[in-house]
PDB file of N, CA and C in Angstrom:
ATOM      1  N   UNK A   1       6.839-188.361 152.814  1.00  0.00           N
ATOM      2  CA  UNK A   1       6.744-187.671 154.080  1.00  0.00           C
ATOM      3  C   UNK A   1       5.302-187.742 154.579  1.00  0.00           C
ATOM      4  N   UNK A   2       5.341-188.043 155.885  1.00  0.00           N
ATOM      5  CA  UNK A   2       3.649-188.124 156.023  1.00  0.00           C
ATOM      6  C   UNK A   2       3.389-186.704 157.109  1.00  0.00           C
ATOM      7  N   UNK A   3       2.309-186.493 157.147  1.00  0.00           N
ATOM      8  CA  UNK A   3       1.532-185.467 158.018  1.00  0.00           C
ATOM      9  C   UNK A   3       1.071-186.233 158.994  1.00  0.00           C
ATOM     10  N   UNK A   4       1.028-185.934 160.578  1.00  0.00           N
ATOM     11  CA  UNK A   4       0.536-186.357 161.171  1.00  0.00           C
ATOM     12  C   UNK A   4      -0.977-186.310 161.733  1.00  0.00           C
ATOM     13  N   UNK A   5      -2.004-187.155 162.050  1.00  0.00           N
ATOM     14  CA  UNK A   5      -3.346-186.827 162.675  1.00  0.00           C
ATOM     15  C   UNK A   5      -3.376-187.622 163.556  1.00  0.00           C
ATOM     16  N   UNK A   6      -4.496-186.954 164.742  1.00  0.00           N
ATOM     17  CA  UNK A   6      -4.283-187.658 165.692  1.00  0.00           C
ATOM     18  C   UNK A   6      -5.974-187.452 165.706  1.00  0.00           C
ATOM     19  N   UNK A   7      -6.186-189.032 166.581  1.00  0.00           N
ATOM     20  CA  UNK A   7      -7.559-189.171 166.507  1.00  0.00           C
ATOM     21  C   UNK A   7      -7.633-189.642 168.230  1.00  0.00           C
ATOM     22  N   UNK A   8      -8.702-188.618 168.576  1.00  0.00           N
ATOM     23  CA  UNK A   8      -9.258-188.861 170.013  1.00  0.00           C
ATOM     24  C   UNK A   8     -10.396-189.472 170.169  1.00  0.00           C
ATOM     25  N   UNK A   9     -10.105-190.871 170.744  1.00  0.00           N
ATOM     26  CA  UNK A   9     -11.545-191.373 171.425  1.00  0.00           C
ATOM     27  C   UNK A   9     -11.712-191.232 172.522  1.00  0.00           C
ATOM     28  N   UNK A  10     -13.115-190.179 172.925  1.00  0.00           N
ATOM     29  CA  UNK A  10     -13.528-190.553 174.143  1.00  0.00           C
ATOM     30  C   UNK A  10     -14.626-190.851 174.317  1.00  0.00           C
ATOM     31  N   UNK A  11     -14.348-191.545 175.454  1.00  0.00           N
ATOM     32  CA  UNK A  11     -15.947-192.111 176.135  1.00  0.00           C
ATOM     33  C   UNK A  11     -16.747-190.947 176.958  1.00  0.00           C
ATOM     34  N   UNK A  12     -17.623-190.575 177.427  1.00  0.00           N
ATOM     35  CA  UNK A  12     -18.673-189.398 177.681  1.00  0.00           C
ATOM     36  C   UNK A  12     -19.214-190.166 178.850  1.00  0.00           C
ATOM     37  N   UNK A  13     -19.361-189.307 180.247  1.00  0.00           N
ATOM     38  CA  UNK A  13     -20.376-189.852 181.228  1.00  0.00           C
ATOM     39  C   UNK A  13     -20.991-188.313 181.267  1.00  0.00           C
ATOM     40  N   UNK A  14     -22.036-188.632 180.567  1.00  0.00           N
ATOM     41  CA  UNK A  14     -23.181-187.537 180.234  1.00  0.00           C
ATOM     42  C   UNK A  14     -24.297-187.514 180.196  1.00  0.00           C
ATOM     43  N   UNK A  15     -25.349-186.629 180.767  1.00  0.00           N
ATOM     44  CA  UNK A  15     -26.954-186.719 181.183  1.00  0.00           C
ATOM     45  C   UNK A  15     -27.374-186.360 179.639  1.00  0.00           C
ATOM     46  N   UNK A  16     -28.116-186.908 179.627  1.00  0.00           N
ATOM     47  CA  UNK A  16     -29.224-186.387 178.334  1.00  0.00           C
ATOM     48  C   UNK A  16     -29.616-184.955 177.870  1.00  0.00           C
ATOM     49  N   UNK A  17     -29.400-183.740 179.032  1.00  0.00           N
ATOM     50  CA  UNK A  17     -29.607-182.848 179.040  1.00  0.00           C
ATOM     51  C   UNK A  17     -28.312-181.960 178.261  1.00  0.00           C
ATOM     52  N   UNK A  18     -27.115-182.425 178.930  1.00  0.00           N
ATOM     53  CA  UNK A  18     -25.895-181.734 178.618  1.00  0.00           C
ATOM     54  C   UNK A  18     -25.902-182.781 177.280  1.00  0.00           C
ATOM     55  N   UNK A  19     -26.272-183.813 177.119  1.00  0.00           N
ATOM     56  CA  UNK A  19     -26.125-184.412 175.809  1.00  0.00           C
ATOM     57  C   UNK A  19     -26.559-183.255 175.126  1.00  0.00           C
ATOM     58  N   UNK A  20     -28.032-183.251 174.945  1.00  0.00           N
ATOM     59  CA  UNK A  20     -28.853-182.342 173.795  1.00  0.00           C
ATOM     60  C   UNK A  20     -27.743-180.823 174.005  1.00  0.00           C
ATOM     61  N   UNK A  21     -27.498-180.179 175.011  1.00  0.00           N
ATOM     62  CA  UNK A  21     -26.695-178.961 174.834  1.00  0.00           C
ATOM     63  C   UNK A  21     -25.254-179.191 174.277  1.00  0.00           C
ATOM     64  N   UNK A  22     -24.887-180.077 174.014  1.00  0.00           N
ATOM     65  CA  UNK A  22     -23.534-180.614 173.077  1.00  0.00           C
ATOM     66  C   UNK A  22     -23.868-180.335 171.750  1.00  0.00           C
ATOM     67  N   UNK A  23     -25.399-181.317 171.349  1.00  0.00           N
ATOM     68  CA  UNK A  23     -25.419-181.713 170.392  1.00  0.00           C
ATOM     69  C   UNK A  23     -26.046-179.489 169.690  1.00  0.00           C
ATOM     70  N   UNK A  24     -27.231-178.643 170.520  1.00  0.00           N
ATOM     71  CA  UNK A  24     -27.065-177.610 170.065  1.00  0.00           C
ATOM     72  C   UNK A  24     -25.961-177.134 169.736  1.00  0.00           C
ATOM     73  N   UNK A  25     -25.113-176.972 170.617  1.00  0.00           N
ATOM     74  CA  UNK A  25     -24.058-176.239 170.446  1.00  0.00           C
ATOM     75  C   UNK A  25     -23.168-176.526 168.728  1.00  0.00           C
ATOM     76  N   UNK A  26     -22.709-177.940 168.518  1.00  0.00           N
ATOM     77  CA  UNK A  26     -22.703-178.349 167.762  1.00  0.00           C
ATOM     78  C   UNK A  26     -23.424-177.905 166.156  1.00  0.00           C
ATOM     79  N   UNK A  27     -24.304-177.932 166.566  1.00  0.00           N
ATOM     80  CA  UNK A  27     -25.187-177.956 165.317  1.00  0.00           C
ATOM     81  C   UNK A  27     -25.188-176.006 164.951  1.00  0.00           C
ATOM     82  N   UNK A  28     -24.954-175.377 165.869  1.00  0.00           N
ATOM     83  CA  UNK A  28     -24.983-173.836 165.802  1.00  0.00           C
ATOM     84  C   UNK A  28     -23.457-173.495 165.544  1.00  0.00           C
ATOM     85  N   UNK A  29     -22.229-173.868 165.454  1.00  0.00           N
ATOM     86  CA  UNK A  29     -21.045-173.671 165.990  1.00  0.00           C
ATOM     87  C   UNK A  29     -20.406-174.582 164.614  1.00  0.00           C
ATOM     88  N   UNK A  30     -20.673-175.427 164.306  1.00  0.00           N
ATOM     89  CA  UNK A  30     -20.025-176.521 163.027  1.00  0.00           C
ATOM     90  C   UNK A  30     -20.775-177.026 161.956  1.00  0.00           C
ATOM     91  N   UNK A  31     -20.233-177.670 161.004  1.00  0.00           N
ATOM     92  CA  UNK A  31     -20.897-177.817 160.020  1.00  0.00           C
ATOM     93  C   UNK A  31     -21.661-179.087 159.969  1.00  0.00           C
ATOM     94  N   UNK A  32     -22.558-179.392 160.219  1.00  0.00           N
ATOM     95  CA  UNK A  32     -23.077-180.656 160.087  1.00  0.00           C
ATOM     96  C   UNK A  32     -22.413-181.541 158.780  1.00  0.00           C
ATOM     97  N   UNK A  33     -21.839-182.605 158.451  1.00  0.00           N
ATOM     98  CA  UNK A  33     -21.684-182.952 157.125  1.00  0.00           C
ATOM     99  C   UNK A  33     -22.366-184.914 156.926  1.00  0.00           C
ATOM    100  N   UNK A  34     -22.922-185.097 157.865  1.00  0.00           N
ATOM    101  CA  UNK A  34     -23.454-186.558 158.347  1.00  0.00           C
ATOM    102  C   UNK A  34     -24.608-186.517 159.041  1.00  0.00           C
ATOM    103  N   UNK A  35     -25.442-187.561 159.261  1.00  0.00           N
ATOM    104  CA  UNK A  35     -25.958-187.983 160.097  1.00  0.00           C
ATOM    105  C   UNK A  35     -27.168-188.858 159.967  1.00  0.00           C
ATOM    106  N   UNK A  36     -26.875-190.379 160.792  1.00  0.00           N
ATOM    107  CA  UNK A  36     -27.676-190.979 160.698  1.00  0.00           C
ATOM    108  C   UNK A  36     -28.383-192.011 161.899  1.00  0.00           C
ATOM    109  N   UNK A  37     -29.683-192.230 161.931  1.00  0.00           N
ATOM    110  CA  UNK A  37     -29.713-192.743 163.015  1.00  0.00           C
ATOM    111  C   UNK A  37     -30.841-193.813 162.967  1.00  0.00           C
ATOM    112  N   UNK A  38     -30.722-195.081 163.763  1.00  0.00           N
ATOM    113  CA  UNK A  38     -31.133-196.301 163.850  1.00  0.00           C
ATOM    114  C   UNK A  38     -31.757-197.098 165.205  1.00  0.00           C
ATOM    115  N   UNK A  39     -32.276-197.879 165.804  1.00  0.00           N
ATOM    116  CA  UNK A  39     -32.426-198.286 166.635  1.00  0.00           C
ATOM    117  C   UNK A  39     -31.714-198.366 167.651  1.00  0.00           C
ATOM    118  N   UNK A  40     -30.507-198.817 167.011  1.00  0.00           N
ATOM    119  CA  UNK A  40     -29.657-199.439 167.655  1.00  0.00           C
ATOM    120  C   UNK A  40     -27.957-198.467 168.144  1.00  0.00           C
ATOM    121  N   UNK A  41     -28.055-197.632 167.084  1.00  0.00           N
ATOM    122  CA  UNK A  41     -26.795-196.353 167.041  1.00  0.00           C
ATOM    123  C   UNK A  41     -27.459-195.082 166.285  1.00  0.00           C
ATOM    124  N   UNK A  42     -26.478-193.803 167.149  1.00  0.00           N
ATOM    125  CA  UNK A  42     -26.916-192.666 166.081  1.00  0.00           C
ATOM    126  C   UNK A  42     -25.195-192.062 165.936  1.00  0.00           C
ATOM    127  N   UNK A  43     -25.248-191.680 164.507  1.00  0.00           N
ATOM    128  CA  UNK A  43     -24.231-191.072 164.375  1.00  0.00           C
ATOM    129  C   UNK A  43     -24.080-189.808 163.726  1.00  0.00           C
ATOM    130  N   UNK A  44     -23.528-188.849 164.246  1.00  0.00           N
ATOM    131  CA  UNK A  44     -23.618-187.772 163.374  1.00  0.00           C
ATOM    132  C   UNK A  44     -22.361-187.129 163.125  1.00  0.00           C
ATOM    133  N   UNK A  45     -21.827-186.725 162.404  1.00  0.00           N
ATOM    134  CA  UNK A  45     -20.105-186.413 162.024  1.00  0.00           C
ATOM    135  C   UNK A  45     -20.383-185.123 161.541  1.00  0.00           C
ATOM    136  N   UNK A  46     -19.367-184.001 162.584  1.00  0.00           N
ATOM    137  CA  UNK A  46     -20.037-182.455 161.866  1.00  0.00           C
ATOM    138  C   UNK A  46     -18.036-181.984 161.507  1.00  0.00           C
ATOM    139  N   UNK A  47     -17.884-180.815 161.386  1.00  0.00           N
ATOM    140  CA  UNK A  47     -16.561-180.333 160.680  1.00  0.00           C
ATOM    141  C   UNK A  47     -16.531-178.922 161.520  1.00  0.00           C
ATOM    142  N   UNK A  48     -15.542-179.005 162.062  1.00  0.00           N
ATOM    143  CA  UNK A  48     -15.740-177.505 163.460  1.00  0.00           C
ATOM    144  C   UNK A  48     -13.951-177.889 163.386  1.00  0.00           C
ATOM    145  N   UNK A  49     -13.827-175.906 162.872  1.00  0.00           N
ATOM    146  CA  UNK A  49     -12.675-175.340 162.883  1.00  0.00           C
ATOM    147  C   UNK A  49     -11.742-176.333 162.323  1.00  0.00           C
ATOM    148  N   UNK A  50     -11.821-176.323 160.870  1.00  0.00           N
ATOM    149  CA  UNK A  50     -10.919-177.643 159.849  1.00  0.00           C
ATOM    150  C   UNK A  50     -10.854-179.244 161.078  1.00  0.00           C
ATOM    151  N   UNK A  51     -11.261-179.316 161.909  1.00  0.00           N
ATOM    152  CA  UNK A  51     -11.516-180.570 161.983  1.00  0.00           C
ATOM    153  C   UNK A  51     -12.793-181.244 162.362  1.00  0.00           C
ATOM    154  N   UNK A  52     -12.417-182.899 162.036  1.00  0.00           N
ATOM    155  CA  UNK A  52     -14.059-183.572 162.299  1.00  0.00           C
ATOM    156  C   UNK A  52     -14.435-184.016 163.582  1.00  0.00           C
ATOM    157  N   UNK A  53     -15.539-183.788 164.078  1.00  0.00           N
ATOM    158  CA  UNK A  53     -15.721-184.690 165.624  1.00  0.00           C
ATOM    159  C   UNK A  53     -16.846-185.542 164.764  1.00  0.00           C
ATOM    160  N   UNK A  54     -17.140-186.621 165.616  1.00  0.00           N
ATOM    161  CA  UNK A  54     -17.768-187.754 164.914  1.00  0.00           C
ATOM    162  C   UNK A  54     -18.431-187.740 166.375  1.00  0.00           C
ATOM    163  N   UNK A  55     -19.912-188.479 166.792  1.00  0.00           N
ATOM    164  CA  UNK A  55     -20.471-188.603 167.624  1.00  0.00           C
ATOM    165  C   UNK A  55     -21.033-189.765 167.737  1.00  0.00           C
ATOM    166  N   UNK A  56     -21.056-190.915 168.115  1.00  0.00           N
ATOM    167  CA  UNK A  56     -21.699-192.031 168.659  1.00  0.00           C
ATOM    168  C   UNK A  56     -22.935-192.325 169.050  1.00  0.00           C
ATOM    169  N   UNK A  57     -23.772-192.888 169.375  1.00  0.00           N
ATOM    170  CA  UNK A  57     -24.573-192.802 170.675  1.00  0.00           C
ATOM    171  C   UNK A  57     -26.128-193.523 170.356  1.00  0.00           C
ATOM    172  N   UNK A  58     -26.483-194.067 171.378  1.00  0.00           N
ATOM    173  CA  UNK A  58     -27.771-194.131 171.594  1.00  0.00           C
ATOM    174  C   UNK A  58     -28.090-193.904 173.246  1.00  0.00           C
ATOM    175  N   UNK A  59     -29.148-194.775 173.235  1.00  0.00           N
ATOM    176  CA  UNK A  59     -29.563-194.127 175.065  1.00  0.00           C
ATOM    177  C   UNK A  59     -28.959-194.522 176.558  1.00  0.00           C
ATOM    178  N   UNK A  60     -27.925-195.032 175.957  1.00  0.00           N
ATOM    179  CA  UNK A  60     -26.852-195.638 177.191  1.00  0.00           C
ATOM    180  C   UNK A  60     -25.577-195.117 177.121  1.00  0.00           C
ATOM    181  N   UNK A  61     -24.961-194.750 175.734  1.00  0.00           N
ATOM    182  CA  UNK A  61     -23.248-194.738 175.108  1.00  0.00           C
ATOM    183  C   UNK A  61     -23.451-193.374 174.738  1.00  0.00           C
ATOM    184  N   UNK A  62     -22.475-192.958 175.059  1.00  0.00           N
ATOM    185  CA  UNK A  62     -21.981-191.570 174.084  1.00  0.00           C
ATOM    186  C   UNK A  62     -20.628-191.801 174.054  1.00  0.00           C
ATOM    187  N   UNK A  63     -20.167-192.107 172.557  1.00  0.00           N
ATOM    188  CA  UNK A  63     -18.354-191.765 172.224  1.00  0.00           C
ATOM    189  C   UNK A  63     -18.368-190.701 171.157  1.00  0.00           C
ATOM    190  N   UNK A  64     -17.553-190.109 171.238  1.00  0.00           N
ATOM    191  CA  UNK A  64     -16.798-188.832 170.950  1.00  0.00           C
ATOM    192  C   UNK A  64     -15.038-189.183 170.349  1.00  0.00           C
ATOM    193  N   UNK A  65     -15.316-189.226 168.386  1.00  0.00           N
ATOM    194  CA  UNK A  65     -13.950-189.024 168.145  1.00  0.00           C
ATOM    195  C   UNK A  65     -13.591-187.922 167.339  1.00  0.00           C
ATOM    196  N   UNK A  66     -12.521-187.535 167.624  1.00  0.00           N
ATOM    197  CA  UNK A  66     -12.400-186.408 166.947  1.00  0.00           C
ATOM    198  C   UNK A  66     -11.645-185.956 166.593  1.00  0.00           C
ATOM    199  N   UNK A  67     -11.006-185.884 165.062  1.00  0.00           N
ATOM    200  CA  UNK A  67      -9.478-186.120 164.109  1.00  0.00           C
ATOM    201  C   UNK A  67      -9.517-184.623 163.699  1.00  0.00           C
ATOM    202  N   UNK A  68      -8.077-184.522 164.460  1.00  0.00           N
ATOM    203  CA  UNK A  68      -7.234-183.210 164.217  1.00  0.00           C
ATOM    204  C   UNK A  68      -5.890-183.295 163.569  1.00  0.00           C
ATOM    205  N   UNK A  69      -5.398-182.315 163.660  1.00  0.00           N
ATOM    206  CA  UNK A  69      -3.911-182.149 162.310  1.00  0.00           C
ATOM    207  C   UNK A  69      -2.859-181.548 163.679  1.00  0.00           C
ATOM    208  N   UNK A  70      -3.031-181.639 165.048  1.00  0.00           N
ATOM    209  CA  UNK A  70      -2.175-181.301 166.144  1.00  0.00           C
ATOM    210  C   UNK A  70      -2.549-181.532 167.290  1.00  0.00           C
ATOM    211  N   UNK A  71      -1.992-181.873 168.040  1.00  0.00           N
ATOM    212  CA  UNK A  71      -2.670-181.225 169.351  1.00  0.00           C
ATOM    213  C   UNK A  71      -3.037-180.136 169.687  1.00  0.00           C
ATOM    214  N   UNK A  72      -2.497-179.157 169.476  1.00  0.00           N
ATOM    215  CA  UNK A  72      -3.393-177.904 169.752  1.00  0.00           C
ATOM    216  C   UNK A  72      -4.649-177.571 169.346  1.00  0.00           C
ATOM    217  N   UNK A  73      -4.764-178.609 168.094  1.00  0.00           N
ATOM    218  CA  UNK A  73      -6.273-178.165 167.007  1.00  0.00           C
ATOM    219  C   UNK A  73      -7.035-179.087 168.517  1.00  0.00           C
ATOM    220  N   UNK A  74      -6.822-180.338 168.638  1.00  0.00           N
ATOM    221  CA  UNK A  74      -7.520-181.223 169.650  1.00  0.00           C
ATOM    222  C   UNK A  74      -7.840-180.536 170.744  1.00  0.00           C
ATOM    223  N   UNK A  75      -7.115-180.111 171.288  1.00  0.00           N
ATOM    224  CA  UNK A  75      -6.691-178.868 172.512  1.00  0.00           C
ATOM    225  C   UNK A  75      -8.401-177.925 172.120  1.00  0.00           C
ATOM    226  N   UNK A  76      -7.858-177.074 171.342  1.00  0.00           N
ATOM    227  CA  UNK A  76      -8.885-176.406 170.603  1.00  0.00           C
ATOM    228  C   UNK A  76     -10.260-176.733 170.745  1.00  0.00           C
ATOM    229  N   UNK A  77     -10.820-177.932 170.244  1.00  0.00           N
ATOM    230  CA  UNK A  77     -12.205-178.322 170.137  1.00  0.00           C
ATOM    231  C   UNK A  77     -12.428-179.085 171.175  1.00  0.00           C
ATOM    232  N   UNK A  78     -11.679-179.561 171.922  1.00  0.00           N
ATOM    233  CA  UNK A  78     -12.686-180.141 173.619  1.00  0.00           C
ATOM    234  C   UNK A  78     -13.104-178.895 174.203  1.00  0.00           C
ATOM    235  N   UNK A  79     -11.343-177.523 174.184  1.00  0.00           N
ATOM    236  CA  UNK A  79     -12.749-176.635 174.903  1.00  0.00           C
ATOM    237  C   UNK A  79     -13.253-176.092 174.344  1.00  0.00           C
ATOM    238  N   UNK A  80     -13.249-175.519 173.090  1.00  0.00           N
ATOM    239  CA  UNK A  80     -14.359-174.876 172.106  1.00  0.00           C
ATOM    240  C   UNK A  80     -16.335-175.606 172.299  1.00  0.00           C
ATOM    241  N   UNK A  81     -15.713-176.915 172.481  1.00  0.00           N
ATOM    242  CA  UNK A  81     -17.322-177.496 172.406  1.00  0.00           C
ATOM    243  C   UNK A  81     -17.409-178.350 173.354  1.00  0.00           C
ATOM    244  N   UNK A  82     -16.191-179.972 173.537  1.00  0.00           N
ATOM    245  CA  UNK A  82     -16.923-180.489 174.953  1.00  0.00           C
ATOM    246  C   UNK A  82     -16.570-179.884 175.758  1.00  0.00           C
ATOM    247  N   UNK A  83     -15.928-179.628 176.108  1.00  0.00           N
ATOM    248  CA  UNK A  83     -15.614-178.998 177.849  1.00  0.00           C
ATOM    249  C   UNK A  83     -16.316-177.713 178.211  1.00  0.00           C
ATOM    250  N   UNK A  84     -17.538-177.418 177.231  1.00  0.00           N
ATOM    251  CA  UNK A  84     -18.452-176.401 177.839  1.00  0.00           C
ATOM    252  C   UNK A  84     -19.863-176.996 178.131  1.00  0.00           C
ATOM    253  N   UNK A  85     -20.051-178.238 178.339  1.00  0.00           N
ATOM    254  CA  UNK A  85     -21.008-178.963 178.820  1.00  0.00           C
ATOM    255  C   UNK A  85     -20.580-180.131 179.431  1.00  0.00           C
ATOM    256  N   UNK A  86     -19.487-180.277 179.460  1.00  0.00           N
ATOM    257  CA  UNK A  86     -19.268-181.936 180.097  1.00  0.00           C
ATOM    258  C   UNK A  86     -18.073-181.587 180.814  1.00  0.00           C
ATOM    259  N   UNK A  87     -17.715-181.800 182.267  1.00  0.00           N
ATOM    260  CA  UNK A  87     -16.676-181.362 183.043  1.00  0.00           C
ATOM    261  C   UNK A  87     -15.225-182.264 182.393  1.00  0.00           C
ATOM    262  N   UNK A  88     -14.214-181.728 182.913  1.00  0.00           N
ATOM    263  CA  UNK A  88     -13.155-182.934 182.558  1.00  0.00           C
ATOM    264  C   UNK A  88     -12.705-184.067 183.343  1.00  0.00           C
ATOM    265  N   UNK A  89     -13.565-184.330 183.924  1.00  0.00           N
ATOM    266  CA  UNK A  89     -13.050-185.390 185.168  1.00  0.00           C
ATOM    267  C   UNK A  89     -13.976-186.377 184.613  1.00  0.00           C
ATOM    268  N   UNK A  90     -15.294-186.240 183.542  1.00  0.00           N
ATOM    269  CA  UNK A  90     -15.975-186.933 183.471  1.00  0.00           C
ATOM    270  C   UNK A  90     -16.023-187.582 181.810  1.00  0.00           C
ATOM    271  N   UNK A  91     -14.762-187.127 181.270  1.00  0.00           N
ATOM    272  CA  UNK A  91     -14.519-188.031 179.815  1.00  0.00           C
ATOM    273  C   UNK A  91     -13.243-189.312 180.011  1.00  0.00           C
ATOM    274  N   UNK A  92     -13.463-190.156 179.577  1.00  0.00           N
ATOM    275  CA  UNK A  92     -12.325-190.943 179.320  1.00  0.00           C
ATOM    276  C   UNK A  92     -11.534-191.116 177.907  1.00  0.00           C
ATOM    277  N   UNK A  93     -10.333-190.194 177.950  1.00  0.00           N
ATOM    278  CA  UNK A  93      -9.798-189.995 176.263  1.00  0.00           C
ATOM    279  C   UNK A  93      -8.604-191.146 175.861  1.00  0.00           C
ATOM    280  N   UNK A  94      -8.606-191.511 174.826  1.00  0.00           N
ATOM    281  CA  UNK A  94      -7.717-192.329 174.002  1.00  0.00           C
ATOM    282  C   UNK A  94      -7.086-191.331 172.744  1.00  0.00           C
ATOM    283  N   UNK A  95      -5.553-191.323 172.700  1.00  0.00           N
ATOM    284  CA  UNK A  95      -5.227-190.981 171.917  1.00  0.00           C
ATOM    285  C   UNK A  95      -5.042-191.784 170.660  1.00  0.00           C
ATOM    286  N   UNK A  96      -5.031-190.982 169.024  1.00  0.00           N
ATOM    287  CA  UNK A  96      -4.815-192.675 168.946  1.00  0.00           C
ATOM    288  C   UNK A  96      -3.846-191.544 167.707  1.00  0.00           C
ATOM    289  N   UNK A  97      -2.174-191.717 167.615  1.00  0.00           N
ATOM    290  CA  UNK A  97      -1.927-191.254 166.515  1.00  0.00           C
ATOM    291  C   UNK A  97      -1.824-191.929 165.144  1.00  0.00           C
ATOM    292  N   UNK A  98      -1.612-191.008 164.206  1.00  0.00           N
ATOM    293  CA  UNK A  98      -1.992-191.512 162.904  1.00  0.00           C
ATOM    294  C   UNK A  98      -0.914-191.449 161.953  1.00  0.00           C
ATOM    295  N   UNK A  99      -0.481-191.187 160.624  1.00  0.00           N
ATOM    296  CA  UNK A  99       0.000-190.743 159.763  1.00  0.00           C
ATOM    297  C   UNK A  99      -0.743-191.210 158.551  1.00  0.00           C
ATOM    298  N   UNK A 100      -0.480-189.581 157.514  1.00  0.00           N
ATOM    299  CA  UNK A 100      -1.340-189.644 156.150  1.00  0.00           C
ATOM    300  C   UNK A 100      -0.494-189.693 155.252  1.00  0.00           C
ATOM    301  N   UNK A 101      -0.386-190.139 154.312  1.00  0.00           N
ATOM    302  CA  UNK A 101       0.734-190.561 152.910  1.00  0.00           C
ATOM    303  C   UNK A 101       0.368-188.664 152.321  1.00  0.00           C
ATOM    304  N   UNK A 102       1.477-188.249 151.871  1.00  0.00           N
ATOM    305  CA  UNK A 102       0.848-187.127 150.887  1.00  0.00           C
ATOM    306  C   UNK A 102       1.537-187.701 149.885  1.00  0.00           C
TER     307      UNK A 102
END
């Protein structure tokens, strides 16, 4: 029997400003459990309310994925965290579903 997860990619049209107030919020609100960063990409993967958002980015890209156990958990953490700095007209989301072997 598998459990289902569903993993959201979105793409971010976001100022640097509401970037950094994502990334506070984030960092005050979830658990950091990652993060690394390079010339070329930064990534940081934190754990907010049993699920993971994963973060992308350097100074052009911001993607945003973020693996939940429902939609409602998904539901949950856009507005818990993005949708209090980034409007909704201005993400582009991909669902992507999953299944886990137990």
């Amino acid at each position: 029997m598998n459990n289902s997860l569903i993993t959201l990619a979105i793409d971010l049209e976001i100022d640097e400003k509401s970037f950094s107030d994502l990334i506070g919020i984030l960092n005050n609100m979830c658990r950091k459990i990652y993060s690394y960063e390079d010339s070329s990409m930064n990534f940081k993967m934190y754990l907010c309310q049993n699920e993971f958002l994963e973060l992308y980015y350097n100074d052009k890209n911001y993607l945003v994925n973020i693996m939940c156990r429902s939609e409602d958990a998904c539901v949950r953490v856009l507005n818990e965290y993005l949708f209090k700095v980034v409007s909704k007209n201005k993400v582009l989301i991909h669902m992507i579903p999953r299944g886990i072997p137990r």
